[in-house]
C-alpha atoms as a PDB file:
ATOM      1  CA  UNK A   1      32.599  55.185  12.619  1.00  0.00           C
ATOM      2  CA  UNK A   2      36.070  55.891  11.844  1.00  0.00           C
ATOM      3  CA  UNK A   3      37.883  58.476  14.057  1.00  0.00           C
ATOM      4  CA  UNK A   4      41.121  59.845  12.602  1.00  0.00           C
ATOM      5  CA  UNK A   5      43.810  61.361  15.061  1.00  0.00           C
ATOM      6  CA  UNK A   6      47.572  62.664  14.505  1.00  0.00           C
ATOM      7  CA  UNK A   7      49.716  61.510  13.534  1.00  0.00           C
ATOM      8  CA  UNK A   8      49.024  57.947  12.571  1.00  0.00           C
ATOM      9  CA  UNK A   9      46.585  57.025  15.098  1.00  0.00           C
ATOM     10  CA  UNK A  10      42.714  55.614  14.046  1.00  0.00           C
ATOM     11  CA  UNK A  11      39.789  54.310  16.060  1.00  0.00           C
ATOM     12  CA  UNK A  12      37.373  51.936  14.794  1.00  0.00           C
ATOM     13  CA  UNK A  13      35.298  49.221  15.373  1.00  0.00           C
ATOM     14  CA  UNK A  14      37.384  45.844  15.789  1.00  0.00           C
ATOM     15  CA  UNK A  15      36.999  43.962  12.890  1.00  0.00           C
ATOM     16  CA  UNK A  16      37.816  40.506  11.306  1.00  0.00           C
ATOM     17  CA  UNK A  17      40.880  41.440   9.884  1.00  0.00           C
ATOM     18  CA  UNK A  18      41.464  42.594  13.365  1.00  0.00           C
ATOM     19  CA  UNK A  19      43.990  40.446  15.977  1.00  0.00           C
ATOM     20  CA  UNK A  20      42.268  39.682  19.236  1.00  0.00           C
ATOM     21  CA  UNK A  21      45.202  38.715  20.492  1.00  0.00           C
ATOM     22  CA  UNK A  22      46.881  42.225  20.574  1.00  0.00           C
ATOM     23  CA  UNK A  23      43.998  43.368  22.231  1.00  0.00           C
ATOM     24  CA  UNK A  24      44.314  40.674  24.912  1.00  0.00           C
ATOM     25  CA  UNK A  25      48.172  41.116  25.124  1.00  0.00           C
ATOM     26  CA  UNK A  26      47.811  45.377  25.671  1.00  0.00           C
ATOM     27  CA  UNK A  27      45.005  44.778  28.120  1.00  0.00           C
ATOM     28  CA  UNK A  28      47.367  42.207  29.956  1.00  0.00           C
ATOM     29  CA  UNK A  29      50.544  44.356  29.668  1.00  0.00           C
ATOM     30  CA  UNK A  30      48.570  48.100  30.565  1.00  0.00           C
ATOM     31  CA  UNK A  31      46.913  46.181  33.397  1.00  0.00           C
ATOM     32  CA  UNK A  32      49.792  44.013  34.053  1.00  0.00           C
ATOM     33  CA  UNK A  33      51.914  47.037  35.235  1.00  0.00           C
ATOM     34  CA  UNK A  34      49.248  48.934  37.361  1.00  0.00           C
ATOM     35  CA  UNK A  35      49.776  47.577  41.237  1.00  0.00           C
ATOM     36  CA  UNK A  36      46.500  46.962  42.761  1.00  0.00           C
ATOM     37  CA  UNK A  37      44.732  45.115  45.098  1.00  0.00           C
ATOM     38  CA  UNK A  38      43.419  42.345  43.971  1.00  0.00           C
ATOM     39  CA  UNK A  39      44.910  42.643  40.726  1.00  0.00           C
ATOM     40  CA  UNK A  40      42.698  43.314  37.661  1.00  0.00           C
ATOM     41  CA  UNK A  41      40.422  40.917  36.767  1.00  0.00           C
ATOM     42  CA  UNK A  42      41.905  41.258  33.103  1.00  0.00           C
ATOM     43  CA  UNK A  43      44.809  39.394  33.843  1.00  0.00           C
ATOM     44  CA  UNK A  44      42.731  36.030  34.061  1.00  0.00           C
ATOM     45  CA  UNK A  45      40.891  36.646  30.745  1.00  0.00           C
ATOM     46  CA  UNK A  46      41.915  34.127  27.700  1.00  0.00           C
ATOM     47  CA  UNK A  47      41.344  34.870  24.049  1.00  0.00           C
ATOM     48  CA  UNK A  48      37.908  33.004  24.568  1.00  0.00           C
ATOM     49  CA  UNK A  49      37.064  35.254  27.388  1.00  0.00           C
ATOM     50  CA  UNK A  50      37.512  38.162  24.742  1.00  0.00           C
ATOM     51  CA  UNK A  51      35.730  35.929  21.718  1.00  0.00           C
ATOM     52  CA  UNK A  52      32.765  35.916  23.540  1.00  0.00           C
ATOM     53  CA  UNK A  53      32.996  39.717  24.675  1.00  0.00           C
ATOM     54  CA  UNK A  54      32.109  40.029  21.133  1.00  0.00           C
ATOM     55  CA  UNK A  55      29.016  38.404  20.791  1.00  0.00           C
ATOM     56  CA  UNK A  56      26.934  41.271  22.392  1.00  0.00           C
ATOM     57  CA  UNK A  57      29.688  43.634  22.817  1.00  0.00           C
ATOM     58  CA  UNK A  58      31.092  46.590  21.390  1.00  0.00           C
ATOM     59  CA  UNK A  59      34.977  46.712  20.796  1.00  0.00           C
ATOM     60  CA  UNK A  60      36.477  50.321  19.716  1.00  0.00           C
ATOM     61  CA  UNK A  61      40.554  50.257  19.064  1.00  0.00           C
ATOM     62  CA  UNK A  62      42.907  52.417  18.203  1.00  0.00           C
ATOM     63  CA  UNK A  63      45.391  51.437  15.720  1.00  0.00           C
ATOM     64  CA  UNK A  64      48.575  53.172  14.571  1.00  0.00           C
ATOM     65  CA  UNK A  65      49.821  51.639  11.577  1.00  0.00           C
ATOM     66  CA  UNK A  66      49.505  47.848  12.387  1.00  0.00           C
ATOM     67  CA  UNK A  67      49.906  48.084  16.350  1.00  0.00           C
ATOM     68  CA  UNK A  68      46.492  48.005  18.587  1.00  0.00           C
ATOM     69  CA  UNK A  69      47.508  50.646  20.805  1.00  0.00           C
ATOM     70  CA  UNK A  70      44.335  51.307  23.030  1.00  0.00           C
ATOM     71  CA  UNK A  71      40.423  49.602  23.196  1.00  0.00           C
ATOM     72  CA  UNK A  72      37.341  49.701  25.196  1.00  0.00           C
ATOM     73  CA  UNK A  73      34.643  46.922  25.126  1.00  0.00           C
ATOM     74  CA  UNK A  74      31.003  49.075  24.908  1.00  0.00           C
ATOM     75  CA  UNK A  75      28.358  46.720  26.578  1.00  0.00           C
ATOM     76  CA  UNK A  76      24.842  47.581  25.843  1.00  0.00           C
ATOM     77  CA  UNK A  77      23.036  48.083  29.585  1.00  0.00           C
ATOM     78  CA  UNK A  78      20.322  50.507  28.510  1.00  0.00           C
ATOM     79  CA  UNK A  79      20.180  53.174  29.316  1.00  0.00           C
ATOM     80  CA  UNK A  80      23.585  53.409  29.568  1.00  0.00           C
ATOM     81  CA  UNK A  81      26.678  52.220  27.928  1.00  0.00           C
ATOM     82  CA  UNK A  82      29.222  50.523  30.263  1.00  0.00           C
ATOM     83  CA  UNK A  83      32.827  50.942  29.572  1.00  0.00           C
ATOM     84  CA  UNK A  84      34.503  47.785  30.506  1.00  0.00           C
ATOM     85  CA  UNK A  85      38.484  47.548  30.176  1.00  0.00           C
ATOM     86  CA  UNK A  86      39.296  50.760  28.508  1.00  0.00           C
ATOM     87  CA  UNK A  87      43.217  50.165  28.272  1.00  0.00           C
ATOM     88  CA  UNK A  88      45.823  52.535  26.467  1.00  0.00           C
ATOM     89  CA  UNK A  89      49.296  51.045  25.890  1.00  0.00           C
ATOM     90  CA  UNK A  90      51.875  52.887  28.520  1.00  0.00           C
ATOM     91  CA  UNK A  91      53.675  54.574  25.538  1.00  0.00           C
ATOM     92  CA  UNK A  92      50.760  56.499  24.427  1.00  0.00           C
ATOM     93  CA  UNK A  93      49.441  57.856  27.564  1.00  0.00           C
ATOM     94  CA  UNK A  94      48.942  61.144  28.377  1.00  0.00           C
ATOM     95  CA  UNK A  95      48.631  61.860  24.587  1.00  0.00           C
ATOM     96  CA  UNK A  96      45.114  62.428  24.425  1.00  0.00           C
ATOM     97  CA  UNK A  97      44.443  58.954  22.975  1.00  0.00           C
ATOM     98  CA  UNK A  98      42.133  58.056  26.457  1.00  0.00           C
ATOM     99  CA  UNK A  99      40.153  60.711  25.812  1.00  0.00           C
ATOM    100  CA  UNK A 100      39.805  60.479  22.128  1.00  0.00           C
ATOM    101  CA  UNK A 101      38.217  56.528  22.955  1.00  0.00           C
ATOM    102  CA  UNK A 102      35.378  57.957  25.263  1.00  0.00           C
ATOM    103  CA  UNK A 103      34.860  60.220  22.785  1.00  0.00           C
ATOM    104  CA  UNK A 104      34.275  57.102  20.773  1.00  0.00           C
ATOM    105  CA  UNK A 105      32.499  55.637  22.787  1.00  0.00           C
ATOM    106  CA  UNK A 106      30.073  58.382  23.432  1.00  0.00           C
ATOM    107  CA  UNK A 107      29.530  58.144  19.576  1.00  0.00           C
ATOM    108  CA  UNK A 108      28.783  54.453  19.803  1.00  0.00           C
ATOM    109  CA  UNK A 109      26.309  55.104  22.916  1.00  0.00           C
ATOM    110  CA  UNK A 110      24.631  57.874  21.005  1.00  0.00           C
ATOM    111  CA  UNK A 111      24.333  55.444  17.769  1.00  0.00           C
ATOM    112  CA  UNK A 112      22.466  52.814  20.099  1.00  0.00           C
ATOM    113  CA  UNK A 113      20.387  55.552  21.285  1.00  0.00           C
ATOM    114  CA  UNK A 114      21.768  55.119  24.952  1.00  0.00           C
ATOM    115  CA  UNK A 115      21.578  58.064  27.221  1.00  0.00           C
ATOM    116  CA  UNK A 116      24.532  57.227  29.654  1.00  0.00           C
ATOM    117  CA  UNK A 117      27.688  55.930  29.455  1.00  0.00           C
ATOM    118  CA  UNK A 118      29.088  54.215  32.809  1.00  0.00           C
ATOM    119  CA  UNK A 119      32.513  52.244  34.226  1.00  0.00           C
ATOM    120  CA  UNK A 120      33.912  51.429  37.250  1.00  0.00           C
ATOM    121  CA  UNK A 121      37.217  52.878  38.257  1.00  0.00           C
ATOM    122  CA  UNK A 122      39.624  51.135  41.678  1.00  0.00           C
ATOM    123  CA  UNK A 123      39.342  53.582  44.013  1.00  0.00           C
ATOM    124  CA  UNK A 124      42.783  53.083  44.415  1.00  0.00           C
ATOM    125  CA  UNK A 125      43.570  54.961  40.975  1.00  0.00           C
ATOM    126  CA  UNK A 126      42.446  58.488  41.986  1.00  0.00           C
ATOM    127  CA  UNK A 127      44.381  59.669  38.493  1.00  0.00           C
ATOM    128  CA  UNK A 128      41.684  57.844  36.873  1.00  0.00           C
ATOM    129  CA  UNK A 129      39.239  58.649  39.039  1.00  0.00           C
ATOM    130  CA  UNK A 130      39.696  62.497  38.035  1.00  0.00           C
ATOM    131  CA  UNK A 131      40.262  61.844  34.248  1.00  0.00           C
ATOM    132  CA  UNK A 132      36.998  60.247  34.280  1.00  0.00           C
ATOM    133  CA  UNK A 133      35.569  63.267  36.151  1.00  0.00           C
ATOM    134  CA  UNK A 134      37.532  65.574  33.861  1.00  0.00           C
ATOM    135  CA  UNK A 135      35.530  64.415  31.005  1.00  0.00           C
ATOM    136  CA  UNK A 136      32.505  65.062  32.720  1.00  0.00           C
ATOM    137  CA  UNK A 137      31.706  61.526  34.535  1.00  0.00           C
ATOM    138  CA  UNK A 138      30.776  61.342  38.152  1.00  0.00           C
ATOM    139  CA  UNK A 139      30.674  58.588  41.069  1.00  0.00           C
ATOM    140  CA  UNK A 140      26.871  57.417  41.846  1.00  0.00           C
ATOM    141  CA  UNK A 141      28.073  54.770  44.011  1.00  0.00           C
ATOM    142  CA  UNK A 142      30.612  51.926  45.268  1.00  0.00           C
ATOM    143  CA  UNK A 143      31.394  48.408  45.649  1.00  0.00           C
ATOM    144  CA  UNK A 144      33.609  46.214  47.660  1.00  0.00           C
ATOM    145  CA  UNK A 145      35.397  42.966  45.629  1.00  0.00           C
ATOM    146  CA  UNK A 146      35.114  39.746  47.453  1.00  0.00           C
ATOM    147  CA  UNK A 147      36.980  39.206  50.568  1.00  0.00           C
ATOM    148  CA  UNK A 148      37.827  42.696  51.330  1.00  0.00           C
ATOM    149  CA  UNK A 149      35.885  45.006  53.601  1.00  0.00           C
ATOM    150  CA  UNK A 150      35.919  48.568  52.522  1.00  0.00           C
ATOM    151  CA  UNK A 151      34.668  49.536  49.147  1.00  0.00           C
ATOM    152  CA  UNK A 152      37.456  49.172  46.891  1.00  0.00           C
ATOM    153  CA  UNK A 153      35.575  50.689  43.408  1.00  0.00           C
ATOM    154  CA  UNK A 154      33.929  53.158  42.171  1.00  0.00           C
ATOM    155  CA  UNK A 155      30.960  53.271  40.406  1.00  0.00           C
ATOM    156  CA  UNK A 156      30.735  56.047  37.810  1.00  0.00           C
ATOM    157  CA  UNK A 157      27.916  57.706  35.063  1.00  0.00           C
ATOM    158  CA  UNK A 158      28.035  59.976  32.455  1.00  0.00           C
ATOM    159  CA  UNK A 159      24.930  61.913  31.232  1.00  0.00           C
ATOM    160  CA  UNK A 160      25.072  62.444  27.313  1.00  0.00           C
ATOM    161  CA  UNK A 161      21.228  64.593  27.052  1.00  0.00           C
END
């Protein structure tokens, strides 16, 4: 699957001639910049934590020319896909390029016969709460990170059928 968009901007499957690293280093600098309590697990994750993402995991990027500008890791939890670390570099938000990778990733669901996809958003980020709702997702629950009392995420599902 090979997704084309303007002007230089494709999304693919990561592949060995792909660099991990850029990957790691978006996720860490999108993340990076987003205050939020506690911070983003992300920003713990080594290149090993990612190499082994791979074994049983999906990895969609974008690439424009030879920069990794957004990616989403597609884990297999039938029946539903879960979206885990969908990142878009800062410069190319708001650009449609978030959108175009659940696309993506409701193409890769659909090609593992999965019937779902699903994510968790910070409650905190009600902009990504609604652009998840936008395209259709919707919150079926909630869940509170260690040491803090109140919920702080949302738990969200997408029907594809």
């Amino acid at each position: 699957m090979t997704v084309s968009l303007a002007p230089n901007i494709v999304i693919r499957a990561f592949g060995a001639e792909d660099d991990l690293q850029a990957v790691l280093d978006l996720a860490h600098r999108a993340f990076g910049a987003i205050p939020m309590t506690p911070p983003s697990g992300v920003l713990r994750e080594t290149l090993q934590d990612f190499r082994e993402r791979l074994a049983d995991q999906v990895l969609l990027i974008a690439r424009e020319r030879d920069a990794i500008v957004a990616a989403v890791f597609c884990v297999p939890k039938p029946p539903a896909l879960y979206l885990n670390r969908l990142v878009v570099a800062p410069e190319h938000q708001r650009q449609g390029l978030g959108r175009a990778m659940l696309e993506a990733a409701t193409r890769e669901a659909l090609r593992q016969s999965l019937t779902k996809l699903s994510l968790s958003v910070r409650i905190a980020l009600a902009g990504n709460r609604s652009f998840f709702e936008s395209y259709g997702f919707r919150i079926i629950g909630a869940h509170t990170h260690p040491g803090f009392s109140e919920p702080t995420s949302y738990d969200m599902e997408k029907s594809l059928v």
